[in-house]
PDB file of N, CA and C in Angstrom:
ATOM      1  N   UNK A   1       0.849  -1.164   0.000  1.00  0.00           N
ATOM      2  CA  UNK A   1       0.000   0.000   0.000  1.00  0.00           C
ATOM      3  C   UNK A   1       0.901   1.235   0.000  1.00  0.00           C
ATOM      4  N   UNK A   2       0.656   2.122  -0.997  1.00  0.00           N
ATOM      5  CA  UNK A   2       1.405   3.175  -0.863  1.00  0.00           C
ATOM      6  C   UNK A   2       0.916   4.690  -0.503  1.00  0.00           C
ATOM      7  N   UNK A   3       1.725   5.379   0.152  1.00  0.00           N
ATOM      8  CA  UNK A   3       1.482   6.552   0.653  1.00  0.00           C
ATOM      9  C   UNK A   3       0.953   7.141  -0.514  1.00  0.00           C
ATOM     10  N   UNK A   4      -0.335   8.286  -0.335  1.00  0.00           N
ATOM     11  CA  UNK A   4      -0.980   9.682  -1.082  1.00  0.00           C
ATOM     12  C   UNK A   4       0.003  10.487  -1.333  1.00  0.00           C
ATOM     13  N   UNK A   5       0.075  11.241  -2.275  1.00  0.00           N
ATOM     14  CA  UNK A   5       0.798  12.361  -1.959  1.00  0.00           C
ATOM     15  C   UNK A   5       0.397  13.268  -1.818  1.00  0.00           C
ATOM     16  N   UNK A   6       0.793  14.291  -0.896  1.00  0.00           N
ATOM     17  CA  UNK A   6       0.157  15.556  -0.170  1.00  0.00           C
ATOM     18  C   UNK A   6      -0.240  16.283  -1.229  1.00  0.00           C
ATOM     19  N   UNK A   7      -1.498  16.697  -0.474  1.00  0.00           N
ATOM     20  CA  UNK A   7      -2.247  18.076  -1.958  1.00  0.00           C
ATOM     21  C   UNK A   7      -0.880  19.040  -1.839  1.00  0.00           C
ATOM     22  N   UNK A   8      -0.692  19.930  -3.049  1.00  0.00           N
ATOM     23  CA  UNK A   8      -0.396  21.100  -2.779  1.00  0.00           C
ATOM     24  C   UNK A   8       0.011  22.183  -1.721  1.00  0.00           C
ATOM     25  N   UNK A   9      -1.192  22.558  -1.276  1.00  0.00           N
ATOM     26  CA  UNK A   9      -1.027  23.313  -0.040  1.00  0.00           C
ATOM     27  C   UNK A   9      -0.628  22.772   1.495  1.00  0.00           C
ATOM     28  N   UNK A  10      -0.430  21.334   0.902  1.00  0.00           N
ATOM     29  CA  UNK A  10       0.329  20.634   2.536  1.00  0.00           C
ATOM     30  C   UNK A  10       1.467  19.815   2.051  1.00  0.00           C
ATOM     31  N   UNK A  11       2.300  20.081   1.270  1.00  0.00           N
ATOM     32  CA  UNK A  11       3.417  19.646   0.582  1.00  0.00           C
ATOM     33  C   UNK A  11       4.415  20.549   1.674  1.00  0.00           C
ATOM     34  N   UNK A  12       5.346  19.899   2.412  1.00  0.00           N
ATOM     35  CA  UNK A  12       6.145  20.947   3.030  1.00  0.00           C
ATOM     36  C   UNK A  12       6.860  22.075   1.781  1.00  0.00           C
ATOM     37  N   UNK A  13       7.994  22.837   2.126  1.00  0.00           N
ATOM     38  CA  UNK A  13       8.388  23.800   1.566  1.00  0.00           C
ATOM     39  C   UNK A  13      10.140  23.300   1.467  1.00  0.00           C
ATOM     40  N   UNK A  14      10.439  23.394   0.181  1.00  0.00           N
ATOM     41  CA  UNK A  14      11.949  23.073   0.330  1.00  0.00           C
ATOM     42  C   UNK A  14      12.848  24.216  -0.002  1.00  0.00           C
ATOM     43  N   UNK A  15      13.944  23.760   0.441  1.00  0.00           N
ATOM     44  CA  UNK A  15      14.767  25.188   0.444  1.00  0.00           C
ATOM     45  C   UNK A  15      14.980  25.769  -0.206  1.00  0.00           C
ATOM     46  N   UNK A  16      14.711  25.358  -1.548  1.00  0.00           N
ATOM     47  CA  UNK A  16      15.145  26.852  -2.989  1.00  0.00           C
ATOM     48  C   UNK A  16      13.679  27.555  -2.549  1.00  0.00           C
ATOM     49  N   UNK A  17      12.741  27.018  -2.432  1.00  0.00           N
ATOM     50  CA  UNK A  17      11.338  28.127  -2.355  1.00  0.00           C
ATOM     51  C   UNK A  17      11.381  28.705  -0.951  1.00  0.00           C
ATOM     52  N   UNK A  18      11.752  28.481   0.194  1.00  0.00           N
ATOM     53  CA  UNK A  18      12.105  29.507   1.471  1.00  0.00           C
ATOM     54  C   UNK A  18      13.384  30.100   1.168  1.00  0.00           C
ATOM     55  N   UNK A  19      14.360  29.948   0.546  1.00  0.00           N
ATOM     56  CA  UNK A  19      15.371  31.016  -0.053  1.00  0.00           C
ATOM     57  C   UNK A  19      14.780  32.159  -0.929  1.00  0.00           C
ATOM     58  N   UNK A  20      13.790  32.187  -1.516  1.00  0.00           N
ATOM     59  CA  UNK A  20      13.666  32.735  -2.761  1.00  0.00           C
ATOM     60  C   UNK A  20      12.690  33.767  -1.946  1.00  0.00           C
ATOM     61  N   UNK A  21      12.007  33.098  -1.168  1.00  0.00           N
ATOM     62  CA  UNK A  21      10.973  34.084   0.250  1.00  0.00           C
ATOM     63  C   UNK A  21      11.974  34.870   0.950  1.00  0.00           C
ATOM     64  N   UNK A  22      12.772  34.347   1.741  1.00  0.00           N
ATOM     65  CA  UNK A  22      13.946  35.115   2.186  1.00  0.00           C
ATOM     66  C   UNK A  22      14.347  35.897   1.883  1.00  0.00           C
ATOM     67  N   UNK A  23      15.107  35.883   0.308  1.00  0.00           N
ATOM     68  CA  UNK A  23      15.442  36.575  -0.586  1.00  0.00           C
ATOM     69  C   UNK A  23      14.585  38.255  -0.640  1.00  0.00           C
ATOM     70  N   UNK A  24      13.346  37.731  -1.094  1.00  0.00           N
ATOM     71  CA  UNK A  24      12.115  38.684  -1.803  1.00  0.00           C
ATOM     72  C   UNK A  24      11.465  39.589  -0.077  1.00  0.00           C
ATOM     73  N   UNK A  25      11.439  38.683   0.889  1.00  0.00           N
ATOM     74  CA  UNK A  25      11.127  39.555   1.994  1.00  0.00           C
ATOM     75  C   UNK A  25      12.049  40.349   2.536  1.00  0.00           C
ATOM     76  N   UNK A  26      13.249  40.221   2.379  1.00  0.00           N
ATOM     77  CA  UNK A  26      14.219  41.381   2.878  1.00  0.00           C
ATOM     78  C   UNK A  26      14.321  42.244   1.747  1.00  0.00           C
ATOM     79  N   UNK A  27      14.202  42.046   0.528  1.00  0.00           N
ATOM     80  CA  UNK A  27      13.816  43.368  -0.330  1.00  0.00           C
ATOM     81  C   UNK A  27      12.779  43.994  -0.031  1.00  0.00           C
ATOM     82  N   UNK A  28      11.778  43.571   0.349  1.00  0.00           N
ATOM     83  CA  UNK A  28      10.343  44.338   0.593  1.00  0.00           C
ATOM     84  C   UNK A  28      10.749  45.289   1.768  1.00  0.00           C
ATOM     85  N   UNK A  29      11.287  44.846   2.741  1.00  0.00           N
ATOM     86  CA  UNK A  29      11.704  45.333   4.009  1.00  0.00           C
ATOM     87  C   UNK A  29      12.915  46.124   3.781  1.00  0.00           C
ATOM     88  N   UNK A  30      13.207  46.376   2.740  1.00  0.00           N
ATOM     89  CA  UNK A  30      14.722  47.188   2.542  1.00  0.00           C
ATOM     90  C   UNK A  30      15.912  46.856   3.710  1.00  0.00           C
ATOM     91  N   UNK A  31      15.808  45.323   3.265  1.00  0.00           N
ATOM     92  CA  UNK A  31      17.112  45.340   4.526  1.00  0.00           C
ATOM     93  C   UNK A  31      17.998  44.281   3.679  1.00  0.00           C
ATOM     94  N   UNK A  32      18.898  44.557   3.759  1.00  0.00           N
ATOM     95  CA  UNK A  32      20.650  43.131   3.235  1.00  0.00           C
ATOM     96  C   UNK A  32      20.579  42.459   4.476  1.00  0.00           C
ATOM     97  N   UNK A  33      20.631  41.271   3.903  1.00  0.00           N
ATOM     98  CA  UNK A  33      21.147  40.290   5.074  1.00  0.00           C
ATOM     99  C   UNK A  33      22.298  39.914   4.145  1.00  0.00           C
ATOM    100  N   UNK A  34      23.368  39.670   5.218  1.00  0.00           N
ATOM    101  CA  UNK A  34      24.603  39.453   4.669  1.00  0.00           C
ATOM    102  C   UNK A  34      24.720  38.345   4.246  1.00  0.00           C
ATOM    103  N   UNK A  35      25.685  37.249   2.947  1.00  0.00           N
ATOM    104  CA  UNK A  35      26.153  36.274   2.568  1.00  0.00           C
ATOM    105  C   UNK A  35      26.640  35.388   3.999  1.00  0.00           C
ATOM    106  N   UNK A  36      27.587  36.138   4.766  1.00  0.00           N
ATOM    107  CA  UNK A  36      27.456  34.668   6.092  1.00  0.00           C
ATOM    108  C   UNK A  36      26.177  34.249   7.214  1.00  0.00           C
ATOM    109  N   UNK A  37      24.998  35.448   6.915  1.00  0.00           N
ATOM    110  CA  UNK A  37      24.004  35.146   7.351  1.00  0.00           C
ATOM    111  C   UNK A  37      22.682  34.388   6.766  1.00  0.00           C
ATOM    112  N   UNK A  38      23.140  34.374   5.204  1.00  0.00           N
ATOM    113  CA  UNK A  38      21.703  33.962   4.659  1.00  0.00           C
ATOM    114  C   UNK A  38      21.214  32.395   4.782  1.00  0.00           C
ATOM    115  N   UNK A  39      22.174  31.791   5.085  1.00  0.00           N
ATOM    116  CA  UNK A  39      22.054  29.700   5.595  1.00  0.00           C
ATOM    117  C   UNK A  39      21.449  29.672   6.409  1.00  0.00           C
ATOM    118  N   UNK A  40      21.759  30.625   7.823  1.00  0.00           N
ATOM    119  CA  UNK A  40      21.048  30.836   8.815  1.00  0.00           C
ATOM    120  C   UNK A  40      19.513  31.290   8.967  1.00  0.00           C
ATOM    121  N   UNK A  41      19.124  32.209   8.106  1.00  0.00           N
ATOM    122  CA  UNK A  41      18.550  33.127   7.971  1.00  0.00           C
ATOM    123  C   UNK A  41      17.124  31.603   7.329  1.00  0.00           C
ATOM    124  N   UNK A  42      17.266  31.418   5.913  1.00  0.00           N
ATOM    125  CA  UNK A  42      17.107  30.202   5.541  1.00  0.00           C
ATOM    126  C   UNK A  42      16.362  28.814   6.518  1.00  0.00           C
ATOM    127  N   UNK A  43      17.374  28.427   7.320  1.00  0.00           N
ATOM    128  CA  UNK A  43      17.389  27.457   8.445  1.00  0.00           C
ATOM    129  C   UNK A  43      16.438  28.121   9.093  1.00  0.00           C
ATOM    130  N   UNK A  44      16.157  29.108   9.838  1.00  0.00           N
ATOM    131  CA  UNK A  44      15.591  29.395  10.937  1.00  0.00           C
ATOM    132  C   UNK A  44      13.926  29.262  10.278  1.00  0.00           C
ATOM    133  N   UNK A  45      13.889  30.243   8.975  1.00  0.00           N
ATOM    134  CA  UNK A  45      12.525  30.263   8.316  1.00  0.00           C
ATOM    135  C   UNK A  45      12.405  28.336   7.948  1.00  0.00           C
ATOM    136  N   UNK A  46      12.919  27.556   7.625  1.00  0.00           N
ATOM    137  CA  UNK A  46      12.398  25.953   7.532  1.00  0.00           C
ATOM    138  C   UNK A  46      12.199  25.207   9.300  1.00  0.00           C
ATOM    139  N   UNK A  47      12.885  25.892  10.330  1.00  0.00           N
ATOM    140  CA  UNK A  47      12.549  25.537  11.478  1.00  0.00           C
ATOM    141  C   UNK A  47      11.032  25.965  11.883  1.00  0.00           C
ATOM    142  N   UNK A  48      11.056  27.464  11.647  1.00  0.00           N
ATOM    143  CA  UNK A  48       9.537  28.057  11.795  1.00  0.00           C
ATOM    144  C   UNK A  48       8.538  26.858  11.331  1.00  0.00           C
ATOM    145  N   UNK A  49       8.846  26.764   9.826  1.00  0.00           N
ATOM    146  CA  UNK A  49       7.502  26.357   9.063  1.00  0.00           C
ATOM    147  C   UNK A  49       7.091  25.154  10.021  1.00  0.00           C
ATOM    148  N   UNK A  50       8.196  24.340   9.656  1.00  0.00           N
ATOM    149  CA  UNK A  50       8.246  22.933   9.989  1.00  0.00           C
ATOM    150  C   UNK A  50       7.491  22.539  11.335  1.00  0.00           C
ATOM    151  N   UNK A  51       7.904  23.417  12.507  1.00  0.00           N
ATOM    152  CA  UNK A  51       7.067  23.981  13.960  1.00  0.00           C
ATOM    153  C   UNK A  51       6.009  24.220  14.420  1.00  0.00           C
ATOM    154  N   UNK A  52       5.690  24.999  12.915  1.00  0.00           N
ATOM    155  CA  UNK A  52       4.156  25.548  12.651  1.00  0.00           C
ATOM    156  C   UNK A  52       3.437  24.505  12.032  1.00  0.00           C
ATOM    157  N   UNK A  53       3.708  23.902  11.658  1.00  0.00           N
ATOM    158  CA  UNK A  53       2.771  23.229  10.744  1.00  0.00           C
ATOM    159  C   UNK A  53       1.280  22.386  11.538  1.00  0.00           C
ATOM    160  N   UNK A  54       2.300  21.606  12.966  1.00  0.00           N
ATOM    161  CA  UNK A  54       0.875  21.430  13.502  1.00  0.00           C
ATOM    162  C   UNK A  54      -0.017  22.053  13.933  1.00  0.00           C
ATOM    163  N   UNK A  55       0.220  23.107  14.880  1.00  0.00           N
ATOM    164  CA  UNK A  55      -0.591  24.233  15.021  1.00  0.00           C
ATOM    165  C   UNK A  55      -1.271  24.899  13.663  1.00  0.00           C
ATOM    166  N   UNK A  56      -1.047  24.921  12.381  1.00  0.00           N
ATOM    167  CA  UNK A  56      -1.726  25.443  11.642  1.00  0.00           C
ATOM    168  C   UNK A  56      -3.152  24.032  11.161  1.00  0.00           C
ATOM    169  N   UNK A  57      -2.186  22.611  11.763  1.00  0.00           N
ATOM    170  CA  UNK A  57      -3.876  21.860  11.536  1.00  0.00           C
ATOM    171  C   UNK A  57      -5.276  21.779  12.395  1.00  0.00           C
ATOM    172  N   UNK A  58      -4.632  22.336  13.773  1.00  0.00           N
ATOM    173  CA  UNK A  58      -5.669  22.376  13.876  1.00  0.00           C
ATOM    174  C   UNK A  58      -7.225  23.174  14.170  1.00  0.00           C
ATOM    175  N   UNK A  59      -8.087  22.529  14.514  1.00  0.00           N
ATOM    176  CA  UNK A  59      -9.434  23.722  13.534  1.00  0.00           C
ATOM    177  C   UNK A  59      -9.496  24.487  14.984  1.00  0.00           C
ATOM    178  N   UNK A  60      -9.190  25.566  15.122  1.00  0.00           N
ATOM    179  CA  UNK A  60      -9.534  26.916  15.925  1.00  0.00           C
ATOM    180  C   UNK A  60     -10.711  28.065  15.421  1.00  0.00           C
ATOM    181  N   UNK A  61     -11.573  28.060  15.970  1.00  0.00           N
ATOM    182  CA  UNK A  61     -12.366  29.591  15.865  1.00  0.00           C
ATOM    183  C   UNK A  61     -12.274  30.321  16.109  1.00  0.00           C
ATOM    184  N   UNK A  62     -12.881  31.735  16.005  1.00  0.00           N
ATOM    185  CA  UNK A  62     -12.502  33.301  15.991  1.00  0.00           C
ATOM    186  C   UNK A  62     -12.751  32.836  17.862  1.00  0.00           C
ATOM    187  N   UNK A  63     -13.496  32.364  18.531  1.00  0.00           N
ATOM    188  CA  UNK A  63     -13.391  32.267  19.791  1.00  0.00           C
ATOM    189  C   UNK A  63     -12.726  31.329  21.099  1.00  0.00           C
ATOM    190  N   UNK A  64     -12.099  30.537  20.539  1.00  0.00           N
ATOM    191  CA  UNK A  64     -11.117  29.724  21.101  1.00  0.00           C
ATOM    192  C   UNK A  64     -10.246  30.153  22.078  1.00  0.00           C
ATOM    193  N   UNK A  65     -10.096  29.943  22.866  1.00  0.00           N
ATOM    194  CA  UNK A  65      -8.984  30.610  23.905  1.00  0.00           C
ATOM    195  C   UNK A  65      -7.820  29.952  23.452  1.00  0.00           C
ATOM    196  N   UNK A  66      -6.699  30.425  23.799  1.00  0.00           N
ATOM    197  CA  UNK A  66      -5.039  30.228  23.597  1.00  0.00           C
ATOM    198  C   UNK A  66      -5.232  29.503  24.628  1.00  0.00           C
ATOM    199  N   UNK A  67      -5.184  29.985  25.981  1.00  0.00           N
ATOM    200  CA  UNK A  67      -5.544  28.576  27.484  1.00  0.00           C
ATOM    201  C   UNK A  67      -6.283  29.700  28.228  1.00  0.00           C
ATOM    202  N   UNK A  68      -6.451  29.255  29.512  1.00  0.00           N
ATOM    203  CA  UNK A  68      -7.291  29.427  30.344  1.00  0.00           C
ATOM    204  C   UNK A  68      -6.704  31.079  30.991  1.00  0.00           C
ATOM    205  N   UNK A  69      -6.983  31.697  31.872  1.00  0.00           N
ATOM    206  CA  UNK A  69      -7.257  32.413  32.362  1.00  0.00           C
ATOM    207  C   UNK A  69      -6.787  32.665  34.133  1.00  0.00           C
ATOM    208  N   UNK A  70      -5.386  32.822  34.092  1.00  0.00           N
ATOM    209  CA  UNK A  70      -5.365  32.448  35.334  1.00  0.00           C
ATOM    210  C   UNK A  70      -5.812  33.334  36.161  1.00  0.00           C
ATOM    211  N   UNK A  71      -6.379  32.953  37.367  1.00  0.00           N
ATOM    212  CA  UNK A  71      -7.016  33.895  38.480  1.00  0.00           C
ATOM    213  C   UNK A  71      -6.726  33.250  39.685  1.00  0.00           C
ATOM    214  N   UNK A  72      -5.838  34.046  40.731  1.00  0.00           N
ATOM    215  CA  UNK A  72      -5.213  33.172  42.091  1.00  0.00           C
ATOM    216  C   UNK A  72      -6.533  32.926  43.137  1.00  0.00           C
TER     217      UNK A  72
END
Protein backbone atom coordinates (compact mmCIF):
# COMPACT_ATOMS: atom_id res chain seq x y z
CA UNK A 1 0.00 0.00 0.00
CA UNK A 2 1.40 3.18 -0.86
CA UNK A 3 1.48 6.55 0.65
CA UNK A 4 -0.98 9.68 -1.08
CA UNK A 5 0.80 12.36 -1.96
CA UNK A 6 0.16 15.56 -0.17
CA UNK A 7 -2.25 18.08 -1.96
CA UNK A 8 -0.40 21.10 -2.78
CA UNK A 9 -1.03 23.31 -0.04
CA UNK A 10 0.33 20.63 2.54
CA UNK A 11 3.42 19.65 0.58
CA UNK A 12 6.14 20.95 3.03
CA UNK A 13 8.39 23.80 1.57
CA UNK A 14 11.95 23.07 0.33
CA UNK A 15 14.77 25.19 0.44
CA UNK A 16 15.15 26.85 -2.99
CA UNK A 17 11.34 28.13 -2.35
CA UNK A 18 12.11 29.51 1.47
CA UNK A 19 15.37 31.02 -0.05
CA UNK A 20 13.67 32.73 -2.76
CA UNK A 21 10.97 34.08 0.25
CA UNK A 22 13.95 35.12 2.19
CA UNK A 23 15.44 36.58 -0.59
CA UNK A 24 12.11 38.68 -1.80
CA UNK A 25 11.13 39.55 1.99
CA UNK A 26 14.22 41.38 2.88
CA UNK A 27 13.82 43.37 -0.33
CA UNK A 28 10.34 44.34 0.59
CA UNK A 29 11.70 45.33 4.01
CA UNK A 30 14.72 47.19 2.54
CA UNK A 31 17.11 45.34 4.53
CA UNK A 32 20.65 43.13 3.23
CA UNK A 33 21.15 40.29 5.07
CA UNK A 34 24.60 39.45 4.67
CA UNK A 35 26.15 36.27 2.57
CA UNK A 36 27.46 34.67 6.09
CA UNK A 37 24.00 35.15 7.35
CA UNK A 38 21.70 33.96 4.66
CA UNK A 39 22.05 29.70 5.59
CA UNK A 40 21.05 30.84 8.81
CA UNK A 41 18.55 33.13 7.97
CA UNK A 42 17.11 30.20 5.54
CA UNK A 43 17.39 27.46 8.45
CA UNK A 44 15.59 29.40 10.94
CA UNK A 45 12.53 30.26 8.32
CA UNK A 46 12.40 25.95 7.53
CA UNK A 47 12.55 25.54 11.48
CA UNK A 48 9.54 28.06 11.79
CA UNK A 49 7.50 26.36 9.06
CA UNK A 50 8.25 22.93 9.99
CA UNK A 51 7.07 23.98 13.96
CA UNK A 52 4.16 25.55 12.65
CA UNK A 53 2.77 23.23 10.74
CA UNK A 54 0.87 21.43 13.50
CA UNK A 55 -0.59 24.23 15.02
CA UNK A 56 -1.73 25.44 11.64
CA UNK A 57 -3.88 21.86 11.54
CA UNK A 58 -5.67 22.38 13.88
CA UNK A 59 -9.43 23.72 13.53
CA UNK A 60 -9.53 26.92 15.92
CA UNK A 61 -12.37 29.59 15.86
CA UNK A 62 -12.50 33.30 15.99
CA UNK A 63 -13.39 32.27 19.79
CA UNK A 64 -11.12 29.72 21.10
CA UNK A 65 -8.98 30.61 23.91
CA UNK A 66 -5.04 30.23 23.60
CA UNK A 67 -5.54 28.58 27.48
CA UNK A 68 -7.29 29.43 30.34
CA UNK A 69 -7.26 32.41 32.36
CA UNK A 70 -5.36 32.45 35.33
CA UNK A 71 -7.02 33.90 38.48
CA UNK A 72 -5.21 33.17 42.09
Amino acid sequence: MGMKPLPEEKRPFDRDEIAAYADAAARLCGIAVPATSRDGVIANLQTILNNSAALMELDLGWTDEAAPVFQP
